[in-house]
Protein backbone atom coordinates (compact mmCIF):
# COMPACT_ATOMS: atom_id res chain seq x y z
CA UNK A 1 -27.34 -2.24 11.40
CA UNK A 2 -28.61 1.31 12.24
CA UNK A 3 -25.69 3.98 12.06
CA UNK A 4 -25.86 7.64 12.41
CA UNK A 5 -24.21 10.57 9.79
CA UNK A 6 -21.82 11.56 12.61
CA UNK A 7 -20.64 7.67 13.85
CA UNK A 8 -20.33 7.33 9.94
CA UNK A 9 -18.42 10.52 8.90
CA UNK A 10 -16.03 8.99 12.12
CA UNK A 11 -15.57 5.82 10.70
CA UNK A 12 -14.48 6.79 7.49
CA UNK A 13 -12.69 9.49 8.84
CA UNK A 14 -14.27 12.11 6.49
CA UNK A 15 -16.17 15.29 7.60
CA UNK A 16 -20.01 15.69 6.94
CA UNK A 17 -22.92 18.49 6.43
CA UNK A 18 -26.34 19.00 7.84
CA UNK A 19 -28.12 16.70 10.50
CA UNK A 20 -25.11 14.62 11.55
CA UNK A 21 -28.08 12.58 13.78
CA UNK A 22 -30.24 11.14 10.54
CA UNK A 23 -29.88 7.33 10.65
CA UNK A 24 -29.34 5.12 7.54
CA UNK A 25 -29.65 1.07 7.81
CA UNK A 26 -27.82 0.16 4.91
CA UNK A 27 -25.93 1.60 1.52
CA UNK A 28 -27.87 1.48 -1.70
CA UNK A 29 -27.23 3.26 -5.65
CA UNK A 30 -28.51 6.49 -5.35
CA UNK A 31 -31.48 6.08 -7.78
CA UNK A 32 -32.50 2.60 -5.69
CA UNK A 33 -32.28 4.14 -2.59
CA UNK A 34 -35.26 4.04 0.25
CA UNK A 35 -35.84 6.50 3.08
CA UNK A 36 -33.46 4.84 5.25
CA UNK A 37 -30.71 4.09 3.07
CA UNK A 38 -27.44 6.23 2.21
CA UNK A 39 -26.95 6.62 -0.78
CA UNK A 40 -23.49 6.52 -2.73
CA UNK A 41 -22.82 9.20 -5.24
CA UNK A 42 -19.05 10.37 -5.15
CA UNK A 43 -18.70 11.32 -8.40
CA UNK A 44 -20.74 14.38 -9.56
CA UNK A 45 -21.68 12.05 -13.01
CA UNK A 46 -24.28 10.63 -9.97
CA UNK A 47 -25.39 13.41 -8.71
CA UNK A 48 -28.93 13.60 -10.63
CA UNK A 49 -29.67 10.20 -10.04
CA UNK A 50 -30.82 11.32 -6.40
CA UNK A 51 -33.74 12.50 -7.22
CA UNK A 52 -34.82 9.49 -8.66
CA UNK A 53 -34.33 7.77 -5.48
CA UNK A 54 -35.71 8.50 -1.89
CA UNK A 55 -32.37 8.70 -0.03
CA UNK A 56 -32.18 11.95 2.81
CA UNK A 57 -28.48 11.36 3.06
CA UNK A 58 -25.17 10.44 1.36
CA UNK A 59 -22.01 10.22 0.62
CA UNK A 60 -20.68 12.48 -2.13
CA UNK A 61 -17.18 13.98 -3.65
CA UNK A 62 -15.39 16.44 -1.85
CA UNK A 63 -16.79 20.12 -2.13
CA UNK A 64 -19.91 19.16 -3.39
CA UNK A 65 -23.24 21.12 -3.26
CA UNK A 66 -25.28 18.68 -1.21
CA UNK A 67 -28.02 21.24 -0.35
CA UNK A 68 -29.33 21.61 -4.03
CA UNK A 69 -29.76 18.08 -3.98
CA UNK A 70 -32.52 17.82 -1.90
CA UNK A 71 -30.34 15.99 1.21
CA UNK A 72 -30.80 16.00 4.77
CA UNK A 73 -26.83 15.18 5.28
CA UNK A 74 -23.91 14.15 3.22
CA UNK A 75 -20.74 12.94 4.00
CA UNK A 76 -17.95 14.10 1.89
CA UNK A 77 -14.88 12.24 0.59
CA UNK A 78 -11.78 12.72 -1.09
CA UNK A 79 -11.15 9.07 -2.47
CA UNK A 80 -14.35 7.05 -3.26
CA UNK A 81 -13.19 3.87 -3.86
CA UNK A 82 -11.67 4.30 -0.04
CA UNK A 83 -14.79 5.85 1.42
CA UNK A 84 -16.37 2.27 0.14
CA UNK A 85 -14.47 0.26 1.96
CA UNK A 86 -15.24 1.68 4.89
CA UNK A 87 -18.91 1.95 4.06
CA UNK A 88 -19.11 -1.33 3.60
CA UNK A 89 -17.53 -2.64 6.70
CA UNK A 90 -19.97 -0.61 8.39
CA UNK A 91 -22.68 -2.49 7.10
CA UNK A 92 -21.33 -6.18 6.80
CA UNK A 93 -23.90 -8.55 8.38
CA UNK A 94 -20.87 -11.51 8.05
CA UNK A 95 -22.03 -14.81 8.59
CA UNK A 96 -24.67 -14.07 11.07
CA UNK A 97 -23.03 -17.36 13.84
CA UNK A 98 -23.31 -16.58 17.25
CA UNK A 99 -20.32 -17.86 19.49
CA UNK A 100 -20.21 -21.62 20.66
CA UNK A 101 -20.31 -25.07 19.21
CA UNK A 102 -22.87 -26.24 16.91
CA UNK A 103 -24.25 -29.63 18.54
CA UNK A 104 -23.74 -30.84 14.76
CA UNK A 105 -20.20 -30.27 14.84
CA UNK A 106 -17.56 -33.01 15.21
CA UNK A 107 -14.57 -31.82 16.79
CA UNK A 108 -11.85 -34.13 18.21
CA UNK A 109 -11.01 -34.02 22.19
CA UNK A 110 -7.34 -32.61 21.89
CA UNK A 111 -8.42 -29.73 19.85
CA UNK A 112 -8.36 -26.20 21.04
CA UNK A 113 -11.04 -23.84 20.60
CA UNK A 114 -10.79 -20.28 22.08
CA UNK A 115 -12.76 -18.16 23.66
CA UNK A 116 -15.53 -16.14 21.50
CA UNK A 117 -15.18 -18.60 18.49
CA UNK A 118 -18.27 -19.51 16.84
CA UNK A 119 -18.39 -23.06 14.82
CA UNK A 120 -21.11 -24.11 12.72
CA UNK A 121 -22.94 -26.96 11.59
CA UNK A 122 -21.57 -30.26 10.48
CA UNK A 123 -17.92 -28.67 10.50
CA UNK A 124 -15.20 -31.49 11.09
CA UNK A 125 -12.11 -30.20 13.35
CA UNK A 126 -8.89 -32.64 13.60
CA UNK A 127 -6.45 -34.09 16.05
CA UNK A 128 -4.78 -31.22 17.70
CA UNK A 129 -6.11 -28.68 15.96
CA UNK A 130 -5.87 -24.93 17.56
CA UNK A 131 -9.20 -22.31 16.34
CA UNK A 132 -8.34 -18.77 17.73
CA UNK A 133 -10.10 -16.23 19.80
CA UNK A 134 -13.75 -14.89 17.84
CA UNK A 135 -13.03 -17.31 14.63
CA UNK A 136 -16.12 -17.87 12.81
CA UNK A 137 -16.16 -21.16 10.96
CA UNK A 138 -19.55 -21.57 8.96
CA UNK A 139 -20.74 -24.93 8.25
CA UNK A 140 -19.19 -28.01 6.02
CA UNK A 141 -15.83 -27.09 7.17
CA UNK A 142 -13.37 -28.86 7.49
CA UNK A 143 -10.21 -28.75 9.50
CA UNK A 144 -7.17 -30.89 9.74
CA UNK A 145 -5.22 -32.80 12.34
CA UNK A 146 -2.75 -29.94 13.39
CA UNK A 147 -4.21 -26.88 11.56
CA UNK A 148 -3.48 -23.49 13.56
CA UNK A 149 -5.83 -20.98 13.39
CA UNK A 150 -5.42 -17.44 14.25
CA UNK A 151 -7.87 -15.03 15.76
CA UNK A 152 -10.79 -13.44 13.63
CA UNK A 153 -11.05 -15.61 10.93
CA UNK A 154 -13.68 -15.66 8.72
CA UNK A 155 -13.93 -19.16 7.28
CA UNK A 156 -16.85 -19.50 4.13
CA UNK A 157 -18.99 -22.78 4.03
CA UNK A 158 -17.07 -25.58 2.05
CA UNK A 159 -13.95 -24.13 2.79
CA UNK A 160 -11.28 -27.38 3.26
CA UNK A 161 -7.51 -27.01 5.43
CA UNK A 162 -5.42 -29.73 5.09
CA UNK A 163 -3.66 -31.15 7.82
CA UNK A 164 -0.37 -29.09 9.26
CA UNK A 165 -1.61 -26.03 7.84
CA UNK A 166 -1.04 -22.89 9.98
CA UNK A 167 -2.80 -19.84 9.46
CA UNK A 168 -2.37 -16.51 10.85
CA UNK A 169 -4.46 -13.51 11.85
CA UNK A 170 -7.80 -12.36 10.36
CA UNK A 171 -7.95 -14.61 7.20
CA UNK A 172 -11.16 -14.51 5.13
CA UNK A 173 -11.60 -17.64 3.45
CA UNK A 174 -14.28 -17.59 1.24
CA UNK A 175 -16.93 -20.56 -0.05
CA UNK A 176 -15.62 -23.78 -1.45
CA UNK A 177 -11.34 -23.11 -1.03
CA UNK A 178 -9.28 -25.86 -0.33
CA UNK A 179 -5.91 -25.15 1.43
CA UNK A 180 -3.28 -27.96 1.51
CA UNK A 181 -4.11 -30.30 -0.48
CA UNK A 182 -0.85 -32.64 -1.93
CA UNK A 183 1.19 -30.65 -5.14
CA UNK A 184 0.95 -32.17 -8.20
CA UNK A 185 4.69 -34.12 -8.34
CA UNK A 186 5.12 -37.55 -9.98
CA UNK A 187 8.16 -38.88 -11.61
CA UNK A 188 9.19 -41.76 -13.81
CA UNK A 189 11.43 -44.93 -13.17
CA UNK A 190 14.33 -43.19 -15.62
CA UNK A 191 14.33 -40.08 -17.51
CA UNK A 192 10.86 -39.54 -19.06
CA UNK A 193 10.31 -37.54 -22.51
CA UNK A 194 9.13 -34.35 -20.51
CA UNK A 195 12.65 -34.52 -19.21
CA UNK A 196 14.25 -34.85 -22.54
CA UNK A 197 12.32 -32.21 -24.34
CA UNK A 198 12.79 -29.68 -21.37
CA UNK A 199 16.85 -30.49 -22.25
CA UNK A 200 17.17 -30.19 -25.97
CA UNK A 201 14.04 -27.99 -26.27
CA UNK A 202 12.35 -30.42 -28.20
CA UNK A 203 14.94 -31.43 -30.57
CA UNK A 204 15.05 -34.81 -29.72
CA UNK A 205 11.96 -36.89 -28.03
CA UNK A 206 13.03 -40.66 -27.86
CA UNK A 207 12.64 -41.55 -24.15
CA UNK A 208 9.70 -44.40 -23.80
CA UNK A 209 6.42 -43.95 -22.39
CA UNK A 210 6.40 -44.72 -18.80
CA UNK A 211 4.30 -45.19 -15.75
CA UNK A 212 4.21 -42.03 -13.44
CA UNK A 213 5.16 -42.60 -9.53
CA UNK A 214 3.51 -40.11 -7.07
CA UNK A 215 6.11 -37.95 -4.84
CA UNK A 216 4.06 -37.44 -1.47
CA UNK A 217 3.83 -34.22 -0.26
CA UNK A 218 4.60 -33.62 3.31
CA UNK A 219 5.23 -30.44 4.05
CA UNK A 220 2.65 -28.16 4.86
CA UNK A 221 0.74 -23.99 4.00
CA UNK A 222 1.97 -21.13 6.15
CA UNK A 223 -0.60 -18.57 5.65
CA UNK A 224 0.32 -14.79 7.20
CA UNK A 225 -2.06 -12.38 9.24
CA UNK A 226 -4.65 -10.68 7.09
CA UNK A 227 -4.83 -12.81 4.00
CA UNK A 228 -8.27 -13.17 2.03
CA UNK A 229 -8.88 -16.37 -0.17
CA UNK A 230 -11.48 -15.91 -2.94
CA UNK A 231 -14.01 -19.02 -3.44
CA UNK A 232 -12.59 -21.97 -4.92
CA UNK A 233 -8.93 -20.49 -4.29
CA UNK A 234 -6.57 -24.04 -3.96
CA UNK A 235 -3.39 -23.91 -2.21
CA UNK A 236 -0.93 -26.76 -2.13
CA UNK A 237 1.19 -27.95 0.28
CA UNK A 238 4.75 -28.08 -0.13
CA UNK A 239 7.00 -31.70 -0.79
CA UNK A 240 9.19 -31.06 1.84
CA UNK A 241 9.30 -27.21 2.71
CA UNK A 242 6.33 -24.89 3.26
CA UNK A 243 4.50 -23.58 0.52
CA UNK A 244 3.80 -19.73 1.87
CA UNK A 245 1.02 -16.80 1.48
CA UNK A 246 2.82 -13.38 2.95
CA UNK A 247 0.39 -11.21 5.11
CA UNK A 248 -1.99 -9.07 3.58
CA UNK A 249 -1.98 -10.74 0.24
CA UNK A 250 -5.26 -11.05 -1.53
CA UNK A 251 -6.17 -14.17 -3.58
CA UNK A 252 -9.21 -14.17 -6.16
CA UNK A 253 -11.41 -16.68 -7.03
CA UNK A 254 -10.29 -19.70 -8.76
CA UNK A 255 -6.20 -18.64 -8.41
CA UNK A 256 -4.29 -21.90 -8.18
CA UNK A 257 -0.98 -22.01 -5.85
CA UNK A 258 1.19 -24.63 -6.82
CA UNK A 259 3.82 -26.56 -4.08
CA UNK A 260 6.46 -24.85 -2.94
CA UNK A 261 5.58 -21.44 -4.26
CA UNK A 262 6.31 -18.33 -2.13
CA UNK A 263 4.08 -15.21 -2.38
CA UNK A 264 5.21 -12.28 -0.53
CA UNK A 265 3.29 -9.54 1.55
CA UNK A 266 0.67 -7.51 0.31
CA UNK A 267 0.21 -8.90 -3.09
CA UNK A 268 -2.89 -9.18 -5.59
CA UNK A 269 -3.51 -12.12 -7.66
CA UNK A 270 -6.41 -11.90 -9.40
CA UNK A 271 -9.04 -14.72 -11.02
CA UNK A 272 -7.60 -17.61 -12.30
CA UNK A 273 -3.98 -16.98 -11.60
CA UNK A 274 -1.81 -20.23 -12.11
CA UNK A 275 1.38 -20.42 -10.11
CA UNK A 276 3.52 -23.07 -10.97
CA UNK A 277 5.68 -25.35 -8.50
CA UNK A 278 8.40 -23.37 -6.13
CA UNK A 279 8.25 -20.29 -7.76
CA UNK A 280 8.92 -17.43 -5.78
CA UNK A 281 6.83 -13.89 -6.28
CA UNK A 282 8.01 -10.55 -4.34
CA UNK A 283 6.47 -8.14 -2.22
CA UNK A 284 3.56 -6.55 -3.26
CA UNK A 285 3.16 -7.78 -6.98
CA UNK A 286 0.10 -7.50 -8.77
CA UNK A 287 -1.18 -10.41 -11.28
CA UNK A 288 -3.79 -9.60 -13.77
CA UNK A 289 -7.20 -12.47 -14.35
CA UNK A 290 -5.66 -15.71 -15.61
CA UNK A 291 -2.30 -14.83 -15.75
CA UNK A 292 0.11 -17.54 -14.94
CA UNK A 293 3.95 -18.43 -14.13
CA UNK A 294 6.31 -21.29 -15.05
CA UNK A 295 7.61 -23.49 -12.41
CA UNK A 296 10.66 -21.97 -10.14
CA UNK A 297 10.73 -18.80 -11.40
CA UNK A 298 11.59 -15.54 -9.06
CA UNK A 299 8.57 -12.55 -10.00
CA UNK A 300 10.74 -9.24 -8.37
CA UNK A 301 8.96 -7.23 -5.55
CA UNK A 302 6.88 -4.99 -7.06
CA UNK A 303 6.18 -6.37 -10.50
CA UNK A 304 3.43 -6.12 -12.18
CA UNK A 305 1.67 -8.73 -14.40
CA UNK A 306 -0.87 -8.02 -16.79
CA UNK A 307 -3.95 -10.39 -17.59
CA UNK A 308 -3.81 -13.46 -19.48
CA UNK A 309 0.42 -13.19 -19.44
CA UNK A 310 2.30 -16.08 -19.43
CA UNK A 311 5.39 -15.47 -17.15
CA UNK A 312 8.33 -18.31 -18.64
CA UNK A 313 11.54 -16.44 -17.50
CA UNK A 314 12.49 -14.54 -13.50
CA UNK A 315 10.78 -10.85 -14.10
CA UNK A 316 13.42 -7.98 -12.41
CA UNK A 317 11.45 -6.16 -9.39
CA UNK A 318 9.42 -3.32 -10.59
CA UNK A 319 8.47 -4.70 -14.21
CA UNK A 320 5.18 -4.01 -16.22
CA UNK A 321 4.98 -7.18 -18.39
CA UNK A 322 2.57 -8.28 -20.52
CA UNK A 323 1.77 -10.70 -23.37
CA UNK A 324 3.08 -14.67 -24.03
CA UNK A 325 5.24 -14.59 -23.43
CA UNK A 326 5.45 -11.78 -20.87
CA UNK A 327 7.66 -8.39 -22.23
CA UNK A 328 7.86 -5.51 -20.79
CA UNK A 329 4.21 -3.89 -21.19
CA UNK A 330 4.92 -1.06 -23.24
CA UNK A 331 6.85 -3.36 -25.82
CA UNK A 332 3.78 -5.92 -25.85
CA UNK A 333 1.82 -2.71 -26.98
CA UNK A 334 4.23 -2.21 -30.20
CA UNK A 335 3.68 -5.35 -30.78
CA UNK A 336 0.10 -5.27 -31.07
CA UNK A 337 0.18 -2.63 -33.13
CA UNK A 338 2.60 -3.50 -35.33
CA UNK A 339 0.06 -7.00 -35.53
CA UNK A 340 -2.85 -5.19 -36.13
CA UNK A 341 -1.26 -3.54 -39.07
CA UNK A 342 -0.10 -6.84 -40.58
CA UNK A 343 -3.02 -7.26 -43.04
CA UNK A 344 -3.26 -3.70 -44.24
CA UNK A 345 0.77 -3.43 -44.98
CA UNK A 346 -0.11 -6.91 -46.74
CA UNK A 347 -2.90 -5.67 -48.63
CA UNK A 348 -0.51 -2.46 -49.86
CA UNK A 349 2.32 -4.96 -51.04
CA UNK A 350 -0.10 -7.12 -53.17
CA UNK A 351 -1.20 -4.04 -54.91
CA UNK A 352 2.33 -3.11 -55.65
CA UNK A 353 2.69 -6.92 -56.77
């Protein structure tokens, strides 16, 4: 997708140098870059890898000298990791599906497909089932009886939405996800030993072994406006009320939403996140790879989890924890340290033995 300098420089909303009419196709490392790519070199550590590439233009750090570095343009930019976001939107081929039905696709008379969407091959839409204006859906899809679908979407091939399900604005779903599948709930005839532990903490374990009964999940996934679901991302539905993704909340591959469970606006959950049954997480939390929370627990707006914590009490909005289980971050860090020294203070008191 041809772009000039100047329409560039506009989109990212950053000035440039030089020819602002030299045309790039497409964003490369500076020392792979051909002819016709723009090359990415915002920090100056990049700078000499240029000239190892063929690149005539590209985007650099604020104030810097593009002329001694052989350029025909640069764009300049105050925050990189910014300026590549919006370099790569510019050049996002996305799933390449031109609007209409696939003759492949199986799509039941009472649902709803708006105008500009684009559905691929072998993708399975439900009963009653409502796909909103310019969705792409790429193939092996499958949608519900009842889903609602908002308009943009960007739905991966594999992706699976459970019946019920309704989705908001611009989600990005990519390969493989499954959204709404039943929670994981089962209880015994009388009070099992999980019970009994969870009550005496263990102290006492006498209650037989019994046969679990499945609790049938039938409520449903509320999804917001401008969500993105990594590949392989699981959501499940709720028992009775909704089990809800705020708007703009990013989920990473692999992260595992239990029933029930509440994530607010604007929040990061990163790979292989575990969130336990009807717990509740704020506004705009962050939770480091595999991290993980207990069942109905409340994670304050704000918080911040780091990786591999195990969250097993509520954490107070604003928190840095860290560690299992989770303390505040700067107390896990004492902690470490004072472990690390463990066999060295050992070491000193059998000498003194």
């Amino acid at each position: 997708m041809p772009i000039t300098i100047a329409e560039l420089a506009t989109a990212l909303n950053a000035p440039f140098a030089g020819d602002g009419d030299v045309v790039v196709h497409g964003a490369s490392e500076p020392q792979d870059a051909q002819a016709t790519d723009l090359a990415l070199a915002m920090d100056p550590r990049f700078a000499e890898l240029i000239a190892k590439g063929e690149a005539q233009a590209a985007v650099l750090w604020d104030g810097a000298d593009w002329q001694s570095l052989g350029l025909k343009a640069a764009i300049l930019v105050k925050r990189a990791r910014l300026a590549m976001a919006g370099v790569t939107a510019s050049f996002d081929h996305g799933l390449g599906l031109e609007p209409g039905i696939h003759p492949t696709a199986v799509i039941h008379e009472t649902a709803q497909i708006a105008e500009g969407a684009a559905i691929g091959p072998l993708v399975v839409i439900g009963k009653g089932a409502r796909i909103g204006r310019n969705a792409r859906i790429a193939p092996q899809v499958s949608i519900g009886a009842g889903v609602t679908i908002g308009e943009d979407a960007l739905i991966h091939s594999g992706v699976k939405i459970g019946a019920r399900a309704t989705i908001g604005d611009r989600l990005i779903a990519q390969p493989g996800g499954v959204i709404g599948a039943d929670g994981f709930s089962f209880v015994t005839q009388e009070k099992s030993a999980v019970e009994e532990a969870r009550e005496s903490l263990g102290e006492t374990v006498e209650a037989a072994g019994q046969a679990w009964m499945r609790i049938a999940s039938i409520g449903s996934v509320v999804i917001g406006d401008d969500v993105e679901l990594g590949a392989n991302v699981t959501i499940d539905q709720g028992t009775i009320r909704a089990t809800r993704i705020g708007n703009g909340t990013k989920l990473d591959n692999q992260v595992h939403i239990g029933h029930n469970v509440v994530v607010g606006n604007h929040c990061l959950l990163c790979g292989q996140v575990g969130i336990a049954g009807s717990t509740v997480i704020g506004d705009f939390c962050v939770m480091g790879g595999q991290a993980g929370a207990a069942d109905n627990l409340t994670i304050g707006q704000g918080a911040i989890i780091g990786a591999g914590t195990g969250v097993l009490s509520n954490v107070p909005k604003g928190k840095a924890m860290m560690g299992y289980p989770a303390v505040a971050m700067q107390t896990h860090v004492e902690m470490y340290k004072a472990l690390r020294r463990l066999p060295r203070m050992l070491s000193k008191l059998k000498g003194k033995a």
